[in-house]
PDB file of N, CA and C in Angstrom:
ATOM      1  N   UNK A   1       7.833  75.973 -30.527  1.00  0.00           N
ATOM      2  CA  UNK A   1       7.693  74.815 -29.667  1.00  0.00           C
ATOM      3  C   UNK A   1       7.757  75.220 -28.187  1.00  0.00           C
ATOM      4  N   UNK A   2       8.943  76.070 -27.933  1.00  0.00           N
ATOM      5  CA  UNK A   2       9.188  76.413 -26.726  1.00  0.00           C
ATOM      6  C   UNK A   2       7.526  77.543 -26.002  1.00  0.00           C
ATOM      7  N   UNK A   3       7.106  78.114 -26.817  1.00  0.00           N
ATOM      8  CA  UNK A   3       5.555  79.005 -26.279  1.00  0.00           C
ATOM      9  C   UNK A   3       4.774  77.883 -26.084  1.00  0.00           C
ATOM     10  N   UNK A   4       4.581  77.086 -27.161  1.00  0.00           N
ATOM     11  CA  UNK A   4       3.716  76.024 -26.734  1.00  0.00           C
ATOM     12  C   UNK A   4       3.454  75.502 -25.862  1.00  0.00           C
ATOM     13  N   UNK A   5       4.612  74.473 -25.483  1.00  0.00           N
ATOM     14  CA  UNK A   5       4.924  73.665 -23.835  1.00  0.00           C
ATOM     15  C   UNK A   5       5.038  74.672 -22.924  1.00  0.00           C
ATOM     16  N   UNK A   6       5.454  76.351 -23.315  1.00  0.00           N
ATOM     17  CA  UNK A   6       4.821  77.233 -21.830  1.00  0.00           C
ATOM     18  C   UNK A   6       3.371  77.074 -21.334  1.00  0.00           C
ATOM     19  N   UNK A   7       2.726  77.314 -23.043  1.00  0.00           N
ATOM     20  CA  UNK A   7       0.885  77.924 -22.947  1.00  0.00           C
ATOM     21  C   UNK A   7       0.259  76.344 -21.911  1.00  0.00           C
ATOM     22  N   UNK A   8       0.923  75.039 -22.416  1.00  0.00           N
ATOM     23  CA  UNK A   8       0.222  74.540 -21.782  1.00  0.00           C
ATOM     24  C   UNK A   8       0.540  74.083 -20.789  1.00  0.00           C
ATOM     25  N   UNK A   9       1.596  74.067 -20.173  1.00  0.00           N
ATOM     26  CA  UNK A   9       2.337  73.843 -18.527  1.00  0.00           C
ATOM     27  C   UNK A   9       1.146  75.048 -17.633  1.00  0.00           C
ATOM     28  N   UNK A  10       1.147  76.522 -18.474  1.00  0.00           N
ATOM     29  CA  UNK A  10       0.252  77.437 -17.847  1.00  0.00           C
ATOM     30  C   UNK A  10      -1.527  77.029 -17.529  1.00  0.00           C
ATOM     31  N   UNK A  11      -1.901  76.771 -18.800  1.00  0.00           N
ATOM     32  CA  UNK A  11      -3.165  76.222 -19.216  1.00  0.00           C
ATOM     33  C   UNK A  11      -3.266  74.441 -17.826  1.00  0.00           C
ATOM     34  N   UNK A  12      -2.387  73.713 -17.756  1.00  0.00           N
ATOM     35  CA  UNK A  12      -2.375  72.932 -16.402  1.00  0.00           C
ATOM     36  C   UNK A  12      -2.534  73.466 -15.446  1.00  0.00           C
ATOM     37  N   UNK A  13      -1.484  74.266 -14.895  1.00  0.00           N
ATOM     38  CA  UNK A  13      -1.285  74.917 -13.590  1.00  0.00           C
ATOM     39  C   UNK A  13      -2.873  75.558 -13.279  1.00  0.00           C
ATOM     40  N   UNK A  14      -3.172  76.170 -14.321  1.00  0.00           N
ATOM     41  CA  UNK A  14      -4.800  76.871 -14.112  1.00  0.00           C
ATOM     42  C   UNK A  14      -5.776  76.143 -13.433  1.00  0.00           C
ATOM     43  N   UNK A  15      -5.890  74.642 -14.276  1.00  0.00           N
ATOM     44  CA  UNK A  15      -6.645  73.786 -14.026  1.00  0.00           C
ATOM     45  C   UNK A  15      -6.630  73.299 -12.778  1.00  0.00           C
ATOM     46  N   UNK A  16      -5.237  72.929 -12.290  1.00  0.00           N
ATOM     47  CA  UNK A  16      -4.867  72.234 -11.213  1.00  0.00           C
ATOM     48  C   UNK A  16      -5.081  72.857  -9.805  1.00  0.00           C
ATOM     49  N   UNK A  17      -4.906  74.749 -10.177  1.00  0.00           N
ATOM     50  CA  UNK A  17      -5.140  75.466  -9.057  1.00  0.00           C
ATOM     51  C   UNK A  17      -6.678  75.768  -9.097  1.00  0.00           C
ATOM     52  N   UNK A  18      -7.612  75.451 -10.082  1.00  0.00           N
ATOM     53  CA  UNK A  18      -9.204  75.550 -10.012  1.00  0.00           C
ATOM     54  C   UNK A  18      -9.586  74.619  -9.011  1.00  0.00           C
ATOM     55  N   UNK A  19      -8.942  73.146  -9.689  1.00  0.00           N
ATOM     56  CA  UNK A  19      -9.232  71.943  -9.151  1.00  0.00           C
ATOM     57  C   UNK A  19      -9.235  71.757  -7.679  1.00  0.00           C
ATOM     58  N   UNK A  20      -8.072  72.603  -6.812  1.00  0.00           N
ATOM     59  CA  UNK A  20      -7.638  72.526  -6.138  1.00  0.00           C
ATOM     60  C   UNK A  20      -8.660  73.617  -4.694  1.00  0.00           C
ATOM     61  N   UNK A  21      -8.952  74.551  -5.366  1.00  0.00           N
ATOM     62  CA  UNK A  21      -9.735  75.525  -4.555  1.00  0.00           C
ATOM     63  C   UNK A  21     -10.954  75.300  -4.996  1.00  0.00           C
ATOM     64  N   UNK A  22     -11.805  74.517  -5.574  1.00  0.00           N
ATOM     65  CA  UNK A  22     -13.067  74.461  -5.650  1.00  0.00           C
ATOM     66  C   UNK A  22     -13.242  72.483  -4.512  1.00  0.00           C
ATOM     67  N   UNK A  23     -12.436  71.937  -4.843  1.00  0.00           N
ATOM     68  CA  UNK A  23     -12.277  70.713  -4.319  1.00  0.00           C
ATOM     69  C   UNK A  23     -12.017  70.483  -2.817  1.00  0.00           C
ATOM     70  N   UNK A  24     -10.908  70.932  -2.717  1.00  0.00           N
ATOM     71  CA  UNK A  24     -10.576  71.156  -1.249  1.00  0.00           C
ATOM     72  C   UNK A  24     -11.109  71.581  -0.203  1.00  0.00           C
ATOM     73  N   UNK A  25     -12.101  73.111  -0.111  1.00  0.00           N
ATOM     74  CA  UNK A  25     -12.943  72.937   1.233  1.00  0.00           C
ATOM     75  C   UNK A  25     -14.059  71.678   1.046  1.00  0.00           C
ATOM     76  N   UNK A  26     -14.482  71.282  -0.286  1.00  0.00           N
ATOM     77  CA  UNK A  26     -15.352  69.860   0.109  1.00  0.00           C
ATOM     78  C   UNK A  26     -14.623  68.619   0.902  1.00  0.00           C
ATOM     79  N   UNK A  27     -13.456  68.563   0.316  1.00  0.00           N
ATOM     80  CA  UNK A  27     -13.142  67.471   1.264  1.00  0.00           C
ATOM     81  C   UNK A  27     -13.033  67.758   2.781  1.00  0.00           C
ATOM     82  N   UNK A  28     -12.160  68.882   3.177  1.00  0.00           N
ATOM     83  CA  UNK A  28     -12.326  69.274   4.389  1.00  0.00           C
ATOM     84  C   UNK A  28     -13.250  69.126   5.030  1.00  0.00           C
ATOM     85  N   UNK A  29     -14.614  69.658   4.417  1.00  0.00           N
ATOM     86  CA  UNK A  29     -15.842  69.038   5.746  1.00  0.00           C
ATOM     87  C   UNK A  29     -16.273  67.930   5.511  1.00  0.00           C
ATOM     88  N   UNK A  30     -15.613  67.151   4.559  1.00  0.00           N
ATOM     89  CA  UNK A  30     -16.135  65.927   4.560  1.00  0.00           C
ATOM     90  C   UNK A  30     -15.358  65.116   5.891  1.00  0.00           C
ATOM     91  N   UNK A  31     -14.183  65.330   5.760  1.00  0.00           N
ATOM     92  CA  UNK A  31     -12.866  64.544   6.689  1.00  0.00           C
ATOM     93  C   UNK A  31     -13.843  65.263   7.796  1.00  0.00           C
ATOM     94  N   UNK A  32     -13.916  66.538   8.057  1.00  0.00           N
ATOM     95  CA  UNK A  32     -14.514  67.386   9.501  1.00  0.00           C
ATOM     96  C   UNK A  32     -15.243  66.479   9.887  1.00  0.00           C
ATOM     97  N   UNK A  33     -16.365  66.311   9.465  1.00  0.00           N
ATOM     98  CA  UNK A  33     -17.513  65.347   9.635  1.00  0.00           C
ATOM     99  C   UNK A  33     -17.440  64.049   9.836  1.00  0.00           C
ATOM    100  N   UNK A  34     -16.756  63.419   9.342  1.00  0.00           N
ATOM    101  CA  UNK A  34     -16.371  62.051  10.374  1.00  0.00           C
ATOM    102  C   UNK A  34     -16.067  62.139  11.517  1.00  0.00           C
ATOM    103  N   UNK A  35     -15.674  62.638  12.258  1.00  0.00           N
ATOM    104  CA  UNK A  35     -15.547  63.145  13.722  1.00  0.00           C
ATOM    105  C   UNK A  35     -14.447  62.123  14.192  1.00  0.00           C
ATOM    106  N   UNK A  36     -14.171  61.759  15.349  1.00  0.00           N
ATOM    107  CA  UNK A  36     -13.820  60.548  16.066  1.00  0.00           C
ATOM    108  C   UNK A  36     -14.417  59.338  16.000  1.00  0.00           C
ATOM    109  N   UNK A  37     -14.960  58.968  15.298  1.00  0.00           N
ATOM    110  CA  UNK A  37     -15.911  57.619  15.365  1.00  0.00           C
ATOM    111  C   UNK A  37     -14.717  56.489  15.369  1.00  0.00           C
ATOM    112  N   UNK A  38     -13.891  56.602  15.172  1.00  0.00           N
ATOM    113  CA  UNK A  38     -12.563  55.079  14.871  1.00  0.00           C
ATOM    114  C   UNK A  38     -13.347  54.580  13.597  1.00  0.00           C
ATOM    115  N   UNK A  39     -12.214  53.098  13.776  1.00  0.00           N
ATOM    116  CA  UNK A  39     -12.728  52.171  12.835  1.00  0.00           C
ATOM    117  C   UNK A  39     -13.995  51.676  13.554  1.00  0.00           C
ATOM    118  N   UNK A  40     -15.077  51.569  12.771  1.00  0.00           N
ATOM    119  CA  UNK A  40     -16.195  50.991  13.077  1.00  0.00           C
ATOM    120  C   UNK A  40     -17.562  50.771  12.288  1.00  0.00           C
ATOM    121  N   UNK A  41     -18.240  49.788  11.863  1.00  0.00           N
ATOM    122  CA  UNK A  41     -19.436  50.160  11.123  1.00  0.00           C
ATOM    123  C   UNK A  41     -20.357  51.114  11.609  1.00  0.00           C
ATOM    124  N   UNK A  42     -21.046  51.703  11.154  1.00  0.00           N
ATOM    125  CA  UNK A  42     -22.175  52.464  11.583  1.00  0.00           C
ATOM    126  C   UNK A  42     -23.135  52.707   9.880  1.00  0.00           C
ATOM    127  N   UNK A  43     -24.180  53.211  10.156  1.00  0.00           N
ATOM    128  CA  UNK A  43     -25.134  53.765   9.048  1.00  0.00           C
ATOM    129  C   UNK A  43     -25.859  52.270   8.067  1.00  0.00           C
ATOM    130  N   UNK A  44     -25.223  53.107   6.944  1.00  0.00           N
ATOM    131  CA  UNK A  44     -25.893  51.925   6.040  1.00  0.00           C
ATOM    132  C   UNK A  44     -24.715  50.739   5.631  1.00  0.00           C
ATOM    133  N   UNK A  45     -23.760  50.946   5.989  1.00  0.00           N
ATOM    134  CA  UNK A  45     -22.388  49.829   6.224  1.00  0.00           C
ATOM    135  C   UNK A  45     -22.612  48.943   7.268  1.00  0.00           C
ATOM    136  N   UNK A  46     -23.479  49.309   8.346  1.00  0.00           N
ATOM    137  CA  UNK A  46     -23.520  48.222   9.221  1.00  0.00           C
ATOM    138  C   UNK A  46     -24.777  47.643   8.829  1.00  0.00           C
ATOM    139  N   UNK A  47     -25.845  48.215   8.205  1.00  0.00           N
ATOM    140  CA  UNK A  47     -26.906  47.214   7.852  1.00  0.00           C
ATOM    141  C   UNK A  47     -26.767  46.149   7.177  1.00  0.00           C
ATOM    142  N   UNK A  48     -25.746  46.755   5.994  1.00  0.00           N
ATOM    143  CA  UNK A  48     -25.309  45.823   5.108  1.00  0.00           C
ATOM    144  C   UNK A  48     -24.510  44.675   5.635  1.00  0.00           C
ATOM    145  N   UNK A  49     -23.826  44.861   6.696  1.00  0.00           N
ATOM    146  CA  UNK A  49     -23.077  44.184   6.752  1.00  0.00           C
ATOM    147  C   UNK A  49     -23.745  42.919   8.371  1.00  0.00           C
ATOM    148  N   UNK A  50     -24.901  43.570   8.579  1.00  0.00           N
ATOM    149  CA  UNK A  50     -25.688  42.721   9.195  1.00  0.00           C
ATOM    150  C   UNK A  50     -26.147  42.077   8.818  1.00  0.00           C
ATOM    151  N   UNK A  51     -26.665  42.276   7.732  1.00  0.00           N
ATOM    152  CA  UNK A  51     -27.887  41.680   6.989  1.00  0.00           C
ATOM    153  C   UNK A  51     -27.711  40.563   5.773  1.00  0.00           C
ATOM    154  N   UNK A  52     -25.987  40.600   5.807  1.00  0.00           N
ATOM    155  CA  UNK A  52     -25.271  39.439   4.976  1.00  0.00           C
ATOM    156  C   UNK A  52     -24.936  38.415   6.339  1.00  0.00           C
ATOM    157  N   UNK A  53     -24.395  39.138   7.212  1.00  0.00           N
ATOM    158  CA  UNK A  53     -24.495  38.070   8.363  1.00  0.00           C
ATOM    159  C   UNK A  53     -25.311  36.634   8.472  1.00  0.00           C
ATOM    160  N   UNK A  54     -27.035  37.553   8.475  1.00  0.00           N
ATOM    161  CA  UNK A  54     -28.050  36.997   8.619  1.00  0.00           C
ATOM    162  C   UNK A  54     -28.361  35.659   7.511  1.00  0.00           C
ATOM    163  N   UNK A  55     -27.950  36.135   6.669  1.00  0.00           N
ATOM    164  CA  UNK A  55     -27.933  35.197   5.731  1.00  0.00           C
ATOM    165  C   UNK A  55     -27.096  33.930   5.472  1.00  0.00           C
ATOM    166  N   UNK A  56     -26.172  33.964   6.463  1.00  0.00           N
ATOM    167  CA  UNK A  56     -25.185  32.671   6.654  1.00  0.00           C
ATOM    168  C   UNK A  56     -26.126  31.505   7.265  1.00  0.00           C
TER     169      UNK A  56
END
């Protein structure tokens, strides 16, 4: 019992540190890439959100 709950605490940790270094520089340039903009619409969030406007 006791190898078991090692193999797979190990078999997690693996996963979690894959998860972790294949995942992580994506988010990074994702966060990078928002830049300073603040809160604000821009792109296809502000069309949308014009274009329901329009419709009132």
């Amino acid at each position: 019992m006791r190898i078991r709950t090692h193999r797979t605490l190990s078999t997690l940790l693996r996963i979690v540190a894959f998860t972790a270094f294949f995942v992580g520089p994506v988010g990074a340039f994702a966060y990078a890439q928002t830049g300073d903009k603040g809160p604000g619409l821009s792109g296809a969030g502000f069309v949308l959100y014009m274009s329901i406007q329009r419709g009132r």
